[in-house]
Protein backbone atom coordinates (compact mmCIF):
# COMPACT_ATOMS: atom_id res chain seq x y z
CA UNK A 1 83.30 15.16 73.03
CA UNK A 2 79.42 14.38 73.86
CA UNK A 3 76.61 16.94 72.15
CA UNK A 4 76.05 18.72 75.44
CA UNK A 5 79.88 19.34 76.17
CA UNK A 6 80.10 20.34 72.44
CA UNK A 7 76.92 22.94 72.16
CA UNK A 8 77.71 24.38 75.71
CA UNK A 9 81.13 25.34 74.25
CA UNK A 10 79.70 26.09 70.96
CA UNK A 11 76.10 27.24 71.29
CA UNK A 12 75.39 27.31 74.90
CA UNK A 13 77.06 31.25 75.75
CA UNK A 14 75.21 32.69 72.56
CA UNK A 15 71.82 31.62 73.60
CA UNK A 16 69.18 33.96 75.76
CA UNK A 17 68.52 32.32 79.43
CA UNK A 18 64.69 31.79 78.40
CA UNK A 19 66.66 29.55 75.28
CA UNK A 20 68.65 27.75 78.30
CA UNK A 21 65.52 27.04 79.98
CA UNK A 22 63.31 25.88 77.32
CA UNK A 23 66.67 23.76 75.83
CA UNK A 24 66.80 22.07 79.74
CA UNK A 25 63.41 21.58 79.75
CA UNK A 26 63.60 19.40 76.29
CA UNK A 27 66.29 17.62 77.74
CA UNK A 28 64.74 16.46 81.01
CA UNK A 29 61.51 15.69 79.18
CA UNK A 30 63.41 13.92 76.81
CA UNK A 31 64.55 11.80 80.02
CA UNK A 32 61.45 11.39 80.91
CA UNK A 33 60.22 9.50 77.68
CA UNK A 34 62.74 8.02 77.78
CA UNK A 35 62.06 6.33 80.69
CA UNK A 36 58.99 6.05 79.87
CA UNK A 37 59.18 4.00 76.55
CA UNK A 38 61.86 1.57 78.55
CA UNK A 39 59.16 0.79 81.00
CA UNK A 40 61.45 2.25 83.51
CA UNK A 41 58.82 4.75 85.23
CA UNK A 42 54.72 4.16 84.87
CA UNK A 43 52.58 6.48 83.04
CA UNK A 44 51.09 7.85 86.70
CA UNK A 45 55.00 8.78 87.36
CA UNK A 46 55.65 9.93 83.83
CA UNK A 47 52.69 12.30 83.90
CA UNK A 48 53.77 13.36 87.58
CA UNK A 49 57.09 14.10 86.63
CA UNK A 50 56.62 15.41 83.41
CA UNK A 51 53.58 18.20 85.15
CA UNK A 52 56.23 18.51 88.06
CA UNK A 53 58.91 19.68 86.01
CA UNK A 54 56.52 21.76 83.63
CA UNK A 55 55.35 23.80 86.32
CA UNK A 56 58.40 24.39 87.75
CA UNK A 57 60.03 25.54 84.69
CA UNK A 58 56.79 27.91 84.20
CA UNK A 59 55.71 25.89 81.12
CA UNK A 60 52.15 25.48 80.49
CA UNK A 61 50.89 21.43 79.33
């Protein structure tokens, strides 16, 4: 069993939806460096992405 499978049966139905959202957000930003640090995506795209996905979560940089 992977960490997501395990906290979504474990953790996941005792958290509050804003505690979804912010542990989603983590996880794509996580991604994102990720990426980042592999020299998969550029800074330009990292910062788009990373501004993308913060607005659209409702996150402020």
């Amino acid at each position: 069993m992977n960490l997501m499978e395990y906290e979504k049966d474990n953790i996941w139905p005792t958290l509050s939806n804003e505690e979804k959202k912010r542990r989603l957000y983590e996880k794509q930003k996580d991604v994102l460096d990720k990426f980042l640090e592999r020299g998969v995506i550029s800074k330009a795209q990292y910062d788009k992405s990373l501004g993308d996905l913060t607005e659209k979560m409702g996150y402020k940089r």
